[in-house]
N, C-alpha and C. Protein backbone atom coordinates (compact mmCIF):
# COMPACT_ATOMS: atom_id res chain seq x y z
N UNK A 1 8.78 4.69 -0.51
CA UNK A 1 7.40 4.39 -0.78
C UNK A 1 7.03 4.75 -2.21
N UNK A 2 8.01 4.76 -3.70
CA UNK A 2 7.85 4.95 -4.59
C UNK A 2 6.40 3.80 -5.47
N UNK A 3 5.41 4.15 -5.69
CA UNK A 3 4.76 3.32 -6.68
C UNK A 3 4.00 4.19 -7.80
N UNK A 4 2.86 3.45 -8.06
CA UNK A 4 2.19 4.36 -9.29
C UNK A 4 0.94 4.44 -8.92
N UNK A 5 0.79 4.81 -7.25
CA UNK A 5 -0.48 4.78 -6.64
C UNK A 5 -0.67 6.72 -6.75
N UNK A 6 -1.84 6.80 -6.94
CA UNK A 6 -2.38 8.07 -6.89
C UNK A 6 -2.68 8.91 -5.66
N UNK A 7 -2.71 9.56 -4.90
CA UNK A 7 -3.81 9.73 -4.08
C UNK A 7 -3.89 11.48 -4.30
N UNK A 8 -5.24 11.50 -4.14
CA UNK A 8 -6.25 12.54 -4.49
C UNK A 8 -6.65 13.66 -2.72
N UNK A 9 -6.27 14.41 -3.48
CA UNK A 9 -6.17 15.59 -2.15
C UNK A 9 -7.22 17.16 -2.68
N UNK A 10 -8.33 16.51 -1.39
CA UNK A 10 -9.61 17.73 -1.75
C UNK A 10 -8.85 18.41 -0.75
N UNK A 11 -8.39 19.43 -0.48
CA UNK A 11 -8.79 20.76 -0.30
C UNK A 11 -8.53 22.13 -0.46
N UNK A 12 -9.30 22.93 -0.15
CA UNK A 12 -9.50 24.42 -0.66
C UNK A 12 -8.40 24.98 -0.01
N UNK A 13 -7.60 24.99 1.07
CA UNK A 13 -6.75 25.72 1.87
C UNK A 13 -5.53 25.46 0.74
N UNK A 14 -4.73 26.75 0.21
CA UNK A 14 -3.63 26.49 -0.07
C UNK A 14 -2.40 26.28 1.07
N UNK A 15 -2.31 27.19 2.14
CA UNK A 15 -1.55 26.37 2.66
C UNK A 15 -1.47 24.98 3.55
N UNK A 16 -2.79 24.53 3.55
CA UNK A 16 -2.73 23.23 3.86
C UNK A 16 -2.74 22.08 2.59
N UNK A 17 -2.59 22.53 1.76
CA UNK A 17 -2.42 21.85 1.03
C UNK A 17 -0.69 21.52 0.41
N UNK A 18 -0.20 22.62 0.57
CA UNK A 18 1.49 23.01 0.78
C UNK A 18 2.07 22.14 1.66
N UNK A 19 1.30 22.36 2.91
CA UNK A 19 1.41 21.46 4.38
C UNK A 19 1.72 19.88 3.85
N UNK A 20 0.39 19.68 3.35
CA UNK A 20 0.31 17.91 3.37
C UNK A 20 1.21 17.50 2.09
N UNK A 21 1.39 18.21 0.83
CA UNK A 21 2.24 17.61 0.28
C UNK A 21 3.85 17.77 0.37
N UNK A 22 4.36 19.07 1.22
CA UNK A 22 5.41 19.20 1.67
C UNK A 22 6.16 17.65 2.64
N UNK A 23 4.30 17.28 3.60
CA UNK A 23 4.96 16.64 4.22
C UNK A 23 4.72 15.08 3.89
N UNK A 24 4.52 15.02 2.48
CA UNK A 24 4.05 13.60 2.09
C UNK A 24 6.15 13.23 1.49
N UNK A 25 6.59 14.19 1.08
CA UNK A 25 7.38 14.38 0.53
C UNK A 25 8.63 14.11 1.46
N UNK A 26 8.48 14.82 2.55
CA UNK A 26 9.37 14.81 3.44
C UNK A 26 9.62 13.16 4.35
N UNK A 27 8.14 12.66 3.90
CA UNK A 27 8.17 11.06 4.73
C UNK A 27 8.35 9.92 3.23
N UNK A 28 8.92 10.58 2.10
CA UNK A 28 9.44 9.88 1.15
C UNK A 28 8.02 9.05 0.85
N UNK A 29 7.10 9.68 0.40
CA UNK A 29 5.64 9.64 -0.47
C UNK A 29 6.21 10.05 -1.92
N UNK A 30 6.42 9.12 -2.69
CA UNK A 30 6.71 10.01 -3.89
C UNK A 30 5.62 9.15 -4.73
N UNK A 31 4.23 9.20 -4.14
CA UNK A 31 3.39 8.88 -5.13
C UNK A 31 2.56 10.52 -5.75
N UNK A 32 2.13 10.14 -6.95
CA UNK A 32 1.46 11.28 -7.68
C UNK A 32 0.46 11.81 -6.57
N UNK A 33 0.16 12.96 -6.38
CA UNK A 33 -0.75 13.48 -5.81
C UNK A 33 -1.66 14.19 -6.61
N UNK A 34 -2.48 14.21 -6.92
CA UNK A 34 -3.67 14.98 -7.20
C UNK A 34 -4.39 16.00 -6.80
N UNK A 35 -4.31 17.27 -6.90
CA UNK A 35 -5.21 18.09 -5.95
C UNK A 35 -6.54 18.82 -6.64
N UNK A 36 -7.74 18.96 -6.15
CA UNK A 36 -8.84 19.80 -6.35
C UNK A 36 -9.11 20.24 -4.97
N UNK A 37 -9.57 21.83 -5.68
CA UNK A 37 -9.80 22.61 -4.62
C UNK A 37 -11.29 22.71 -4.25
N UNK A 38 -12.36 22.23 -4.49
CA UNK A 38 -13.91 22.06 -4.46
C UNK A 38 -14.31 20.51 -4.39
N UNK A 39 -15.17 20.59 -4.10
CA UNK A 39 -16.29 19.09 -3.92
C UNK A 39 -16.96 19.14 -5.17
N UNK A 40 -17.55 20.09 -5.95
CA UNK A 40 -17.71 19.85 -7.58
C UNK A 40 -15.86 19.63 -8.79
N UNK A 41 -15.21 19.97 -8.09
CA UNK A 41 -13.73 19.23 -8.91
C UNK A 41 -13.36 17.84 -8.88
N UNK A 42 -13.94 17.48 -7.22
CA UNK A 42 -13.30 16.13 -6.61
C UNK A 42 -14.66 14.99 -7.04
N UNK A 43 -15.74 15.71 -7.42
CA UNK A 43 -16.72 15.02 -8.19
C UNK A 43 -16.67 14.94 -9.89
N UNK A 44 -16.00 15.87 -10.22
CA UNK A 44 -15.11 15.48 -11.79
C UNK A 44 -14.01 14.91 -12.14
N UNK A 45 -13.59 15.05 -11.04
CA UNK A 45 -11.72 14.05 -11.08
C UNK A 45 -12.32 12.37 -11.36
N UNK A 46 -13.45 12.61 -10.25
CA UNK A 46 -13.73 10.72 -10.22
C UNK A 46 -14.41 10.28 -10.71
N UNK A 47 -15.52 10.91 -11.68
CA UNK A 47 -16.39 10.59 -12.42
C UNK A 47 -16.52 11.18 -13.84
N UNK A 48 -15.42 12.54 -14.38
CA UNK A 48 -15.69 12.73 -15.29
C UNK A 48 -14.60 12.51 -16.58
N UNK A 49 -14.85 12.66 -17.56
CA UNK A 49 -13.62 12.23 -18.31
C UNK A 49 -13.16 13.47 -18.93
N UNK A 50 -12.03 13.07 -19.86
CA UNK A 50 -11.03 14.31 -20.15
C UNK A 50 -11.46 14.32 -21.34
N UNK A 51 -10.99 15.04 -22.10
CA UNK A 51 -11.23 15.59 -23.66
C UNK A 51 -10.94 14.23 -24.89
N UNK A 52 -10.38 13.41 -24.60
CA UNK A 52 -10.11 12.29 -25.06
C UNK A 52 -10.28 11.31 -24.78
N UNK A 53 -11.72 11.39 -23.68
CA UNK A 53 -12.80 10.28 -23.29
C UNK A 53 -12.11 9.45 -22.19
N UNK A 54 -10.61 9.48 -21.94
CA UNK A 54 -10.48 8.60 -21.31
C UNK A 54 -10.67 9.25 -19.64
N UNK A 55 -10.54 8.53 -18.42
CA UNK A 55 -10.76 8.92 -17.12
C UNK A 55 -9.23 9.08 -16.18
N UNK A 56 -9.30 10.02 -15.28
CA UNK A 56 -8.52 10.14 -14.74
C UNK A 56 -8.35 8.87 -13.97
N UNK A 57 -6.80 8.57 -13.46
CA UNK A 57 -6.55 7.54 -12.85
C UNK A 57 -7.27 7.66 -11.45
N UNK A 58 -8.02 6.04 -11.04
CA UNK A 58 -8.38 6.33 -9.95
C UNK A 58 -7.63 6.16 -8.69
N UNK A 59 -7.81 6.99 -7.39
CA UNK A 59 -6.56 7.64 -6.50
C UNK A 59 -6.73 5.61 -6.00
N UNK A 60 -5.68 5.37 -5.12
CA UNK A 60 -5.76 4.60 -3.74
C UNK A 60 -6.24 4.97 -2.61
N UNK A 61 -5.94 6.27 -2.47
CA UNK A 61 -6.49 7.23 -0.93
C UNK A 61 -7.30 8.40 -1.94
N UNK A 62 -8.14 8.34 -1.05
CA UNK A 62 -8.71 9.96 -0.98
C UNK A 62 -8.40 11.15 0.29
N UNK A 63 -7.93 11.86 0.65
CA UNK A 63 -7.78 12.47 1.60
C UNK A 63 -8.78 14.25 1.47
N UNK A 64 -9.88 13.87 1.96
CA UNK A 64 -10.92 14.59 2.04
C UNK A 64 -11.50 15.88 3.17
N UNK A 65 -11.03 17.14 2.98
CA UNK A 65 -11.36 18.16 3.77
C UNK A 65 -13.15 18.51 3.80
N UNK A 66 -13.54 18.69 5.03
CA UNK A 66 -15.23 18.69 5.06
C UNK A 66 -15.72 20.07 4.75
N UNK A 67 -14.71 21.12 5.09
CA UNK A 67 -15.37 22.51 5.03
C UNK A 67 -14.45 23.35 3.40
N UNK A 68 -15.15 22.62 2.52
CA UNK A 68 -14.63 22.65 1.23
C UNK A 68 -15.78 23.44 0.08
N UNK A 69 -15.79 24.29 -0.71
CA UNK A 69 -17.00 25.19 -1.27
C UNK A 69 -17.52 24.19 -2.67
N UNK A 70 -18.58 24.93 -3.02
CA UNK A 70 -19.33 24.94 -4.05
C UNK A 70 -20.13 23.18 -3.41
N UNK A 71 -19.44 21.77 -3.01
CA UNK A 71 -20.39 20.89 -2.46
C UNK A 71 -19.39 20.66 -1.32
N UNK A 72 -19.89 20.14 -0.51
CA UNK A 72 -19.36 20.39 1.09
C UNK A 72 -18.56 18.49 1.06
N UNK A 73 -18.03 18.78 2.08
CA UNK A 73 -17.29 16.93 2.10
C UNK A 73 -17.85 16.09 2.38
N UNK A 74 -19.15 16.32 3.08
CA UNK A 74 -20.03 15.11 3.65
C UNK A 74 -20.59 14.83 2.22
N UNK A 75 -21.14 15.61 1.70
CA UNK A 75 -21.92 15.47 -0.07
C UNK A 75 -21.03 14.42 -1.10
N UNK A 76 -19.89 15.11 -0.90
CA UNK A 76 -18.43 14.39 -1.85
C UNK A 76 -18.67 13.38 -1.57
N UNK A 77 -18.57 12.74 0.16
CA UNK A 77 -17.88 11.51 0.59
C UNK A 77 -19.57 10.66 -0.13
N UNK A 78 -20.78 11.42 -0.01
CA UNK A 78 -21.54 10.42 0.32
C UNK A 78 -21.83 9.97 -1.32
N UNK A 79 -21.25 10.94 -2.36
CA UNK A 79 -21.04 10.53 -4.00
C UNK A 79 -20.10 9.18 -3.74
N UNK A 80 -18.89 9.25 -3.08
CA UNK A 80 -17.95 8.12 -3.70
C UNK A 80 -18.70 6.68 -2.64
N UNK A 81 -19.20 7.06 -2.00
CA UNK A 81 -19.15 5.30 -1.05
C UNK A 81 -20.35 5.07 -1.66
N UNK A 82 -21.31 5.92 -2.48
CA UNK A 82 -22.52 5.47 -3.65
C UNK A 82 -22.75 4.70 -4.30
N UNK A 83 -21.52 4.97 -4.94
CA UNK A 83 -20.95 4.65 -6.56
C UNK A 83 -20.02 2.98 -6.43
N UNK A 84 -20.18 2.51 -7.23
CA UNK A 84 -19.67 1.49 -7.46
C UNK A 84 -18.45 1.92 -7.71
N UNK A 85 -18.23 2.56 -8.43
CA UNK A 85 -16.71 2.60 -9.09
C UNK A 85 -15.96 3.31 -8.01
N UNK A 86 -16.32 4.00 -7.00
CA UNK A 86 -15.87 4.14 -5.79
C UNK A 86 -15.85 3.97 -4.69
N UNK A 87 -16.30 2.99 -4.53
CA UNK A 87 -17.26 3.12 -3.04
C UNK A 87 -16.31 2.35 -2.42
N UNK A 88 -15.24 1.37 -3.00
CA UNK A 88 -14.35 1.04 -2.21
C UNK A 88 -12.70 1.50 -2.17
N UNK A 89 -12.31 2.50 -2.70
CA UNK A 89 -11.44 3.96 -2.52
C UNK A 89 -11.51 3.96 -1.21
N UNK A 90 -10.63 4.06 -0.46
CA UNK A 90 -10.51 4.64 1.55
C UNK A 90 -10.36 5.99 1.03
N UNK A 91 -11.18 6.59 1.88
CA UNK A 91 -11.49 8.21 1.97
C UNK A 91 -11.26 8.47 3.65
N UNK A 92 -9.99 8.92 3.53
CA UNK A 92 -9.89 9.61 4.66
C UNK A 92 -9.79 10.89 5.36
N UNK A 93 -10.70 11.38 6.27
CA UNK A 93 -11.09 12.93 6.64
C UNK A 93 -10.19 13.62 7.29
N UNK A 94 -9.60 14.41 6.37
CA UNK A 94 -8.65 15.46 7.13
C UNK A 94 -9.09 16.86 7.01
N UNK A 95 -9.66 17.12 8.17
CA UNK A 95 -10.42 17.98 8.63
C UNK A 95 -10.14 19.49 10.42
N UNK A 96 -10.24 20.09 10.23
CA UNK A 96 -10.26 21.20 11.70
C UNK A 96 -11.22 20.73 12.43
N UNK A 97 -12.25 20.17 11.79
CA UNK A 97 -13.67 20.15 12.50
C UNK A 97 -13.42 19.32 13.61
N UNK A 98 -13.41 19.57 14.73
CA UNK A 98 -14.04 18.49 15.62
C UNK A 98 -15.06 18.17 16.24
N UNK A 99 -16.29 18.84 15.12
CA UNK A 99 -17.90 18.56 15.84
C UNK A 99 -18.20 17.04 15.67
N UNK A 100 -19.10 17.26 17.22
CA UNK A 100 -19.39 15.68 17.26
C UNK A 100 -20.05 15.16 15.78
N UNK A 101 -20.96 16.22 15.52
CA UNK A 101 -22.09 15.74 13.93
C UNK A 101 -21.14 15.44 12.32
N UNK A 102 -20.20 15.79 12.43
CA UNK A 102 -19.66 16.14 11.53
C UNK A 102 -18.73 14.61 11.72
N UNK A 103 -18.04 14.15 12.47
CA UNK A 103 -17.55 12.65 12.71
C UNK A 103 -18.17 11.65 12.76
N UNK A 104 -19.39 12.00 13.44
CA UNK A 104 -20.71 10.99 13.15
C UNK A 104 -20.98 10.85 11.99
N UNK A 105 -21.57 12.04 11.22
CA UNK A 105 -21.69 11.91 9.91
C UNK A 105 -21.04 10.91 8.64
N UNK A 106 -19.57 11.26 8.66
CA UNK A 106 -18.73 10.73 8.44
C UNK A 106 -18.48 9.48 8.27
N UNK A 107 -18.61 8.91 9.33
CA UNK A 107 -18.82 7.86 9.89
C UNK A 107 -20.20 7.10 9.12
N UNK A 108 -21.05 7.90 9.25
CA UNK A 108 -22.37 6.95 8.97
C UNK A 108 -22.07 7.04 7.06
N UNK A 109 -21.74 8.09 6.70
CA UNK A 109 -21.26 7.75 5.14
C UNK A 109 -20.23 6.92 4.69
N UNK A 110 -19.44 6.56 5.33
CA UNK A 110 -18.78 5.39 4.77
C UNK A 110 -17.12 6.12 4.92
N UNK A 111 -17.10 6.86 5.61
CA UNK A 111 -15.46 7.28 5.74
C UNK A 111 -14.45 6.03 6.16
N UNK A 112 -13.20 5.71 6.42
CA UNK A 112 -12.86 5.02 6.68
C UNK A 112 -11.73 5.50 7.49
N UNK A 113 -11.61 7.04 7.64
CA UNK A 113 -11.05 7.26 8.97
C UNK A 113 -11.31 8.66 9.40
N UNK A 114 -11.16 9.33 9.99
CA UNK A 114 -11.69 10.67 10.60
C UNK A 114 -10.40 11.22 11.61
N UNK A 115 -9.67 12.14 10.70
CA UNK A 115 -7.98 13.46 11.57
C UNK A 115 -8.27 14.31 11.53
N UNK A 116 -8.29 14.76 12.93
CA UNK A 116 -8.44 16.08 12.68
C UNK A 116 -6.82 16.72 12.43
N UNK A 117 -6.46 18.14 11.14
CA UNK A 117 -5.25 18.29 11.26
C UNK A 117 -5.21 19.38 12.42
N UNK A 118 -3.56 18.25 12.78
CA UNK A 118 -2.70 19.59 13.39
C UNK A 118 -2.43 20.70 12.70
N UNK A 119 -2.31 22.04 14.12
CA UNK A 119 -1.78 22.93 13.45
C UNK A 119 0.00 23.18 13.65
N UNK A 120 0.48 22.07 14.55
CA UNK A 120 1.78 22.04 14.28
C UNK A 120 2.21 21.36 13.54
N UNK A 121 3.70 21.70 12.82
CA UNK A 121 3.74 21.09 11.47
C UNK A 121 4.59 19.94 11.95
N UNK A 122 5.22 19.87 12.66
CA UNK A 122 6.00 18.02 13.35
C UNK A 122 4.75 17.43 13.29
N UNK A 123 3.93 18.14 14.10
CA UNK A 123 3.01 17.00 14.31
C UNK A 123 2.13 16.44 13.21
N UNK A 124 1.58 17.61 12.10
CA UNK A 124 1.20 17.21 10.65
C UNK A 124 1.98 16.46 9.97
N UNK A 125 3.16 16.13 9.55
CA UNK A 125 4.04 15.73 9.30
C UNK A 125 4.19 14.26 9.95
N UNK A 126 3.84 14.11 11.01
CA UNK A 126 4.19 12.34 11.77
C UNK A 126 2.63 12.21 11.29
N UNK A 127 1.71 12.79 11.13
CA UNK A 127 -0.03 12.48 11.08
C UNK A 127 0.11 11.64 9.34
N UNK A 128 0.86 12.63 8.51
CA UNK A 128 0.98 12.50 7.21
C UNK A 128 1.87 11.24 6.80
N UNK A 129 3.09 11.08 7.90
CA UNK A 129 3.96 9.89 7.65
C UNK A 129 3.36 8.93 8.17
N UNK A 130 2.37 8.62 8.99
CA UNK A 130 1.64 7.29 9.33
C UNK A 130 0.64 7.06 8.56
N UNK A 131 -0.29 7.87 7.98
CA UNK A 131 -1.42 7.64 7.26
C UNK A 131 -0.75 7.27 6.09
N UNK A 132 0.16 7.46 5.63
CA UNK A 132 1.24 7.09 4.31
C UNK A 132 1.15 5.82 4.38
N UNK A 133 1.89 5.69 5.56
CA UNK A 133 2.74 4.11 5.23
C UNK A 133 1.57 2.83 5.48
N UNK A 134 0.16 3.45 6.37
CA UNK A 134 -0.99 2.72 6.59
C UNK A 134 -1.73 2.45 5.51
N UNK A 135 -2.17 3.37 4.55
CA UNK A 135 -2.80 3.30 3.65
C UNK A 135 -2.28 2.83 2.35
N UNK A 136 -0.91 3.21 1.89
CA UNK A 136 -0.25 2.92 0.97
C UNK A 136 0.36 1.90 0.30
N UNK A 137 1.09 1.43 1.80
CA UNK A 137 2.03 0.60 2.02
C UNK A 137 1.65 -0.78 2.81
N UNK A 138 0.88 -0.84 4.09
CA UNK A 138 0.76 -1.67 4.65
C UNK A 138 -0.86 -2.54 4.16
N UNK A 139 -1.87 -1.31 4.15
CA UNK A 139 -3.26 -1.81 3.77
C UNK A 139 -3.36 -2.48 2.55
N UNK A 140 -4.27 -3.51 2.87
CA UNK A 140 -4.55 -4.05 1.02
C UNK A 140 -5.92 -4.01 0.73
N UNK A 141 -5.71 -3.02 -0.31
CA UNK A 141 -7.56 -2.97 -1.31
C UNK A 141 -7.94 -4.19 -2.40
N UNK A 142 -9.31 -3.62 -1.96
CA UNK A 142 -9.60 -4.68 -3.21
C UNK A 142 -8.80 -3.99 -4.70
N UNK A 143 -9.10 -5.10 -5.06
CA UNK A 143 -8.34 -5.17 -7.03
C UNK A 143 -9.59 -4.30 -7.30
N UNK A 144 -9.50 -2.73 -7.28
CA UNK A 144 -10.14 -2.11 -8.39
C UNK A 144 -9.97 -2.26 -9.94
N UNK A 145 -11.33 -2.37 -10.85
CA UNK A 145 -11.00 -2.75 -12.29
C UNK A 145 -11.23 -0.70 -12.52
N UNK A 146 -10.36 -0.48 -13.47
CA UNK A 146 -10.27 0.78 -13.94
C UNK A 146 -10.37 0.84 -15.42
C-alpha cells in the first residue's frame, strides 16, 4: 500500500498512538503519517502554514480521537467539515467513547465513520488493516486542489 498519501493521526495517548502506527506498519501502510497530540495542533497542521509560507500536505484520512486536550474532537471535526479546504478529507473517529451523544454528535458533524478502539492489539491491528485498505486503497475522493 506504498503511495504519497498522508494521513494525519490526532491523538494525545502515546501508547495508542505507538498502537496505530505500529499497526499501520505491520498491515504494510507505508504511507507518511502525521501525528498531533491536541485539537489546537490538528487545527494548525490543516490550516496553518510553516515558516516558509507554504502548508502542510493535506492528509487523505484523518483519524481523529474525541477525548483529546486544549479543543476536544467534536470542535476539531466540526473546524474541518466547515471549511472548504476540508470539509471533504474522511475523518474517521477512533475513539474509547462509546456514548450514545458522542456518536450522534459525530455523526451530525460530518464524521464519516465512528471505531471505537480495541483494547486488544490483534484486534486493533485487523481494525487498522481494514480501515487502511478502505480508505486508502479502495475509496475514491474527490480531486482535492492543494
Amino acid at each position: 500500500m506504498s503511495n504519497n498519501k498522508v494521513v494525519l493521526l490526532v491523538e494525545d495517548n502515546k501508547n495508542d498512538e505507538l498502537l496505530a502506527i505500529r499497526a499501520l506498519k505491520k498491515c504494510s501502510v507505508e504511507n507518511e503519517v502525521s501525528v498531533v497530540r491536541d485539537g489546537v495542533d490538528a487545527i494548525e497542521y490543516l490550516f496553518g502554514k510553516q515558516a516558509d509560507g507554504s502548508r502542510n500536505k493535506m492528509p487523505e484520512l484523518i483519524l481523529l480521537d474525541l477525548n483529546i486536550p486544549k479543543l476536544n474532537g467534536l470542535e476539531v471535526l466540526k473546524k474541518i467539515k466547515s471549511d472548504e479546504i476540508t470539509s471533504q478529507v474522511p475523518v474517521v473517529i477512533m475513539t474509547s467513547s462509546t456514548e450514545a451523544s458522542d456518536i450522534n454528535n459525530s455523526y451530525e458533524l460530518g464524521a464519516n465513520s465512528y471505531l471505537r478502539k480495541p483494547v486488544d492489539y490483534n484486534e486493533f491491528t485487523y481494525l487498522i488493516d481494514h480501515l487502511a485498505t478502505y480508505w486508502l486503497v479502495l475509496n475514491q475522493t474527490p480531486q482535492m486542489l492543494h
